[in-house]
N, C-alpha and C. Protein backbone atom coordinates (compact mmCIF):
# COMPACT_ATOMS: atom_id res chain seq x y z
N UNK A 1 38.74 0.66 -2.40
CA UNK A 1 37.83 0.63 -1.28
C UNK A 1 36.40 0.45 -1.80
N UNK A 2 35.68 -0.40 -1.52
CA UNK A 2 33.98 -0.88 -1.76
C UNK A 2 33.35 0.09 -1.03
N UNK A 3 32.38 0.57 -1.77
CA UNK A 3 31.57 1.74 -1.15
C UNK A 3 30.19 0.78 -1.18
N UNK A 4 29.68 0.76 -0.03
CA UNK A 4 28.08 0.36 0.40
C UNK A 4 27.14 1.73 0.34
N UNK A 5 25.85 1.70 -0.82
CA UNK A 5 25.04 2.79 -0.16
C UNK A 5 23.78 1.96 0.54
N UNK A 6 23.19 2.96 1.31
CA UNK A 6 22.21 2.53 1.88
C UNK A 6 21.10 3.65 2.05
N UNK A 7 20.79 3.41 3.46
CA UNK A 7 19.44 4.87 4.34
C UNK A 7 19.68 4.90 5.27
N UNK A 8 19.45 6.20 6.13
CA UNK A 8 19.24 6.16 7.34
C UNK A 8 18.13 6.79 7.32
N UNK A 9 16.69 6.68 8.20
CA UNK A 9 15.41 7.32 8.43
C UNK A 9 15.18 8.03 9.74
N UNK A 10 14.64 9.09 9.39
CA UNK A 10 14.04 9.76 10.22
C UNK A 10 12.70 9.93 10.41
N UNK A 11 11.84 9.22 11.45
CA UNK A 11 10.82 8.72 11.34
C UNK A 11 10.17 9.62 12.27
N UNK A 12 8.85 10.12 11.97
CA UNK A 12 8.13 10.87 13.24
C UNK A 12 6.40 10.33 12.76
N UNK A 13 6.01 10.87 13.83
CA UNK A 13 4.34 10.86 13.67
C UNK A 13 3.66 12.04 14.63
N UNK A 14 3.04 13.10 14.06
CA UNK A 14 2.52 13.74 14.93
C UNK A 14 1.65 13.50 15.36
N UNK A 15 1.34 14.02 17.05
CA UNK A 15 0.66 13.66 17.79
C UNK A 15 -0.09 14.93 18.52
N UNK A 16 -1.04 15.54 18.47
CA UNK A 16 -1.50 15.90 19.28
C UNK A 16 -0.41 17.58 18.97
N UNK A 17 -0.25 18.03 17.54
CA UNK A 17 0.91 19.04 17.19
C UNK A 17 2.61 18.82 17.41
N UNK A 18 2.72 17.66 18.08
CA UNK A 18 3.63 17.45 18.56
C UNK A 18 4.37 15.78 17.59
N UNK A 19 5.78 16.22 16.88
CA UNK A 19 6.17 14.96 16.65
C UNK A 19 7.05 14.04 17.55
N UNK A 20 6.01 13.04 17.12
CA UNK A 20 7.00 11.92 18.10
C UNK A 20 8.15 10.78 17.43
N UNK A 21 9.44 10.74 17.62
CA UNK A 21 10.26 10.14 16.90
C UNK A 21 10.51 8.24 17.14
N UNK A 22 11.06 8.06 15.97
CA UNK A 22 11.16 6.54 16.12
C UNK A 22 12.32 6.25 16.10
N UNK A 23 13.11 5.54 17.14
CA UNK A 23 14.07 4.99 17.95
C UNK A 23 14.10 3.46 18.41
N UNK A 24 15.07 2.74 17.61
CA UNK A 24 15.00 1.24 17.81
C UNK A 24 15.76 1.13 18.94
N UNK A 25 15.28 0.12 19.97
CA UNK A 25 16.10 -0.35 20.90
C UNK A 25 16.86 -1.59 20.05
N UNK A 26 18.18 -1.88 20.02
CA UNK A 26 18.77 -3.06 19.54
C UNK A 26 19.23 -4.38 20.83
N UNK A 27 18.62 -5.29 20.73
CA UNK A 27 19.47 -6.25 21.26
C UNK A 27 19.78 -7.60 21.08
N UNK A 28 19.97 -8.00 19.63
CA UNK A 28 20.07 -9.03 19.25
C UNK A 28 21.49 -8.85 18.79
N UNK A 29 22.37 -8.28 18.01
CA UNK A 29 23.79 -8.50 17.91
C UNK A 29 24.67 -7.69 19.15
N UNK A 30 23.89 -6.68 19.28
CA UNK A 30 24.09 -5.64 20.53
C UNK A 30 23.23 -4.82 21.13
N UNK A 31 23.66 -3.99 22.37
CA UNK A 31 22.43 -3.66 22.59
C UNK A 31 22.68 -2.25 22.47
N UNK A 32 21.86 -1.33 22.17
CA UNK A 32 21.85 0.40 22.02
C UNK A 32 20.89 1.00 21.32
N UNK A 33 20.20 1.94 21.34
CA UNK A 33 19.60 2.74 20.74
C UNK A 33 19.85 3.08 19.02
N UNK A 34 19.03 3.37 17.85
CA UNK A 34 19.53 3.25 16.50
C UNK A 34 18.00 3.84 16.13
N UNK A 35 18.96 4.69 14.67
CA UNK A 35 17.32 4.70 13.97
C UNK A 35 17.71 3.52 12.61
N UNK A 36 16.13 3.79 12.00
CA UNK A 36 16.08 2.48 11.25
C UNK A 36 17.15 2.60 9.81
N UNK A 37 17.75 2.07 9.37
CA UNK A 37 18.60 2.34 8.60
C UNK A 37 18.78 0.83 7.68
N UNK A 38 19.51 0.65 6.57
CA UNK A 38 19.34 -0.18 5.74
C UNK A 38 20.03 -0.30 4.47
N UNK A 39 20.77 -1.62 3.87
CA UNK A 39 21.61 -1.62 2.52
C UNK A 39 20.68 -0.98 1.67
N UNK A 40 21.06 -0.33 0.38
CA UNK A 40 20.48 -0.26 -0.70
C UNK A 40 20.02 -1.35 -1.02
N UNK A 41 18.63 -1.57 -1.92
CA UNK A 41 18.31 -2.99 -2.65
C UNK A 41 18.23 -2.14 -3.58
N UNK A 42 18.38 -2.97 -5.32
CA UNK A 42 18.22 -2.62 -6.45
C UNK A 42 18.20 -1.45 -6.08
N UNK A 43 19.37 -0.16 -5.87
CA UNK A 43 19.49 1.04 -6.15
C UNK A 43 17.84 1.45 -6.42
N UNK A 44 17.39 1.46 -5.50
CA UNK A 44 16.00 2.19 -5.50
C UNK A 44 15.91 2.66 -4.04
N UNK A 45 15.67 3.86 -3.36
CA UNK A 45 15.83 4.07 -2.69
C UNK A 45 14.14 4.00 -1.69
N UNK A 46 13.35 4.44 -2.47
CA UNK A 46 12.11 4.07 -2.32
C UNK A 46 11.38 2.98 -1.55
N UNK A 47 11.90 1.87 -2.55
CA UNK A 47 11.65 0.70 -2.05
C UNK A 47 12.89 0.36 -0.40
N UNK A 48 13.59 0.42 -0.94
CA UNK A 48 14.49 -0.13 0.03
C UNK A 48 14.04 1.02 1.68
N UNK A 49 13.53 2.18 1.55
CA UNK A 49 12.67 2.72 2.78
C UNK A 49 11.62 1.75 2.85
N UNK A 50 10.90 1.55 2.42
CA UNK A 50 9.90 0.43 2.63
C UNK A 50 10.05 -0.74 3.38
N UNK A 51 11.07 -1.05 2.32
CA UNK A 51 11.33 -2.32 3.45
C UNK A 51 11.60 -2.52 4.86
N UNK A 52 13.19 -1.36 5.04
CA UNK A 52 13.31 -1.44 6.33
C UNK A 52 12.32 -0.74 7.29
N UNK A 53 11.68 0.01 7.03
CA UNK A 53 10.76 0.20 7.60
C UNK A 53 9.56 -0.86 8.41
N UNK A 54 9.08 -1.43 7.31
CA UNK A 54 7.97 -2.70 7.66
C UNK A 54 8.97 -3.62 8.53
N UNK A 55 10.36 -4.49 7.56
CA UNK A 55 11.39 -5.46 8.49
C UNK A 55 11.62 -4.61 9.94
N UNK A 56 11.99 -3.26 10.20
CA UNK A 56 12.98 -3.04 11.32
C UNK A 56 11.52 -2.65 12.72
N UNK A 57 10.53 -1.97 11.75
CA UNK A 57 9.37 -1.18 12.69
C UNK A 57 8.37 -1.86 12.34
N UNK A 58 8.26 -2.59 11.53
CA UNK A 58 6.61 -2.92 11.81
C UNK A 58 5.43 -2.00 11.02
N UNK A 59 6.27 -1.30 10.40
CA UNK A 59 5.24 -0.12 9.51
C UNK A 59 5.05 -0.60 8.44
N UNK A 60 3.38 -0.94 8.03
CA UNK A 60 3.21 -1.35 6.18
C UNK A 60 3.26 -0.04 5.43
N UNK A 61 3.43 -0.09 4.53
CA UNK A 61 3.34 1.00 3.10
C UNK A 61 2.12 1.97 3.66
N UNK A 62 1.24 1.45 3.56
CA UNK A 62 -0.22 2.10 3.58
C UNK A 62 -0.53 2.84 5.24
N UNK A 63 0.73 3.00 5.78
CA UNK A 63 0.91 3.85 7.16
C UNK A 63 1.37 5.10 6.81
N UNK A 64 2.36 4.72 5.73
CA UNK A 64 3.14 5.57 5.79
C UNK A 64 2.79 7.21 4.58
N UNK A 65 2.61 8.31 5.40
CA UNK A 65 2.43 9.71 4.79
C UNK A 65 2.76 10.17 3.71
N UNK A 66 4.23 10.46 3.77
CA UNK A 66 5.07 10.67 2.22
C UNK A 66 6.39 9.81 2.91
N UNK A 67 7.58 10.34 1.94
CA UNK A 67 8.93 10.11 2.19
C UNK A 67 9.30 11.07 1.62
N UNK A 68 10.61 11.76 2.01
CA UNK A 68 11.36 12.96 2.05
C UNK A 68 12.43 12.60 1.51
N UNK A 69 13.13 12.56 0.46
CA UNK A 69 14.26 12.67 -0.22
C UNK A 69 15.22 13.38 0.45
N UNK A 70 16.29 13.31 1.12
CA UNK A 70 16.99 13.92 1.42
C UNK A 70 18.81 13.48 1.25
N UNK A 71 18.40 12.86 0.16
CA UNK A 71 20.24 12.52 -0.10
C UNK A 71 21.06 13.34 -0.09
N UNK A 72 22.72 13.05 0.90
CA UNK A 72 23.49 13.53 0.40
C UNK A 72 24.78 12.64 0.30
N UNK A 73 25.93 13.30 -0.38
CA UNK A 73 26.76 12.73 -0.72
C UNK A 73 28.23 13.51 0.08
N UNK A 74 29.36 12.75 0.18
CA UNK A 74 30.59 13.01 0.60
C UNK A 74 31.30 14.32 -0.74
N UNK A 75 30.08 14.82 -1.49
CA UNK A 75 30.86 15.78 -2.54
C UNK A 75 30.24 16.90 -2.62
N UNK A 76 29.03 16.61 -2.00
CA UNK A 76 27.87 17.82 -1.80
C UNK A 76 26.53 17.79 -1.73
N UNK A 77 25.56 18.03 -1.60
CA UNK A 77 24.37 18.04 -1.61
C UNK A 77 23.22 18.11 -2.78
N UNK A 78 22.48 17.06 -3.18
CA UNK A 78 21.43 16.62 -3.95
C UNK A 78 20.18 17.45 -3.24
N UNK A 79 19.42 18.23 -4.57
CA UNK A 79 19.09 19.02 -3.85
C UNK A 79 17.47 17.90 -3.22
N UNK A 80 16.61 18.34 -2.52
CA UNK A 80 16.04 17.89 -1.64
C UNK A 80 14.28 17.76 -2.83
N UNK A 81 13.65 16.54 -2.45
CA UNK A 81 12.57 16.30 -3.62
C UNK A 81 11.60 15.16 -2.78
N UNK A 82 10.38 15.47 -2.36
CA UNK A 82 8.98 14.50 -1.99
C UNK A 82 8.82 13.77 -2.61
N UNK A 83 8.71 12.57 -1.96
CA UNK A 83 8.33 11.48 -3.42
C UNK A 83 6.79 11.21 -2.46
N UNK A 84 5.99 10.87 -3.27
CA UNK A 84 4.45 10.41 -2.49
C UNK A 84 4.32 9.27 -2.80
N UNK A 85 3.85 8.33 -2.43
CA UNK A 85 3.56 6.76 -2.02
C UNK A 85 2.89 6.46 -3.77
């Protein structure tokens, strides 16, 4: 069996104390609600948030706050690590 890794993101921006989340409407292969998510490129996980980010939302690098490490795996949990821009 071929294992694909990828991301899924959890995107917010606070507003006013309050976060507000990011939710793609889809309707080009189908239509439904999704967060932004994405293949691995060159096993970098970093980059490959980047990208889909800017491709899926429209967000450049220089928007974005930190990123939150939060991998896990089907064997257990990696423990949790900030990466800053």
């Amino acid at each position: 069996m071929k294992t694909e890794k990828g991301v899924a993101l959890v995107v917010y921006k606070k507003k006013r104390g309050k976060k507000r989340f990011l939710i793609l409407k889809r309707d080009k292969n189908w239509e439904g609600w999704e967060i932004p998510k994405g293949h691995l490129e060159d096993e970098d996980y970093i980059k490959t948030v980047k990208q889909e980010l800017r491709e899926e939302a429209g967000i450049q690098e220089d928007k974005i706050d930190n990123i939150e490490d939060l991998r896990k795996t089907l064997y257990g949990h990696i423990p949790t690590k900030k990466v800053k821009n």
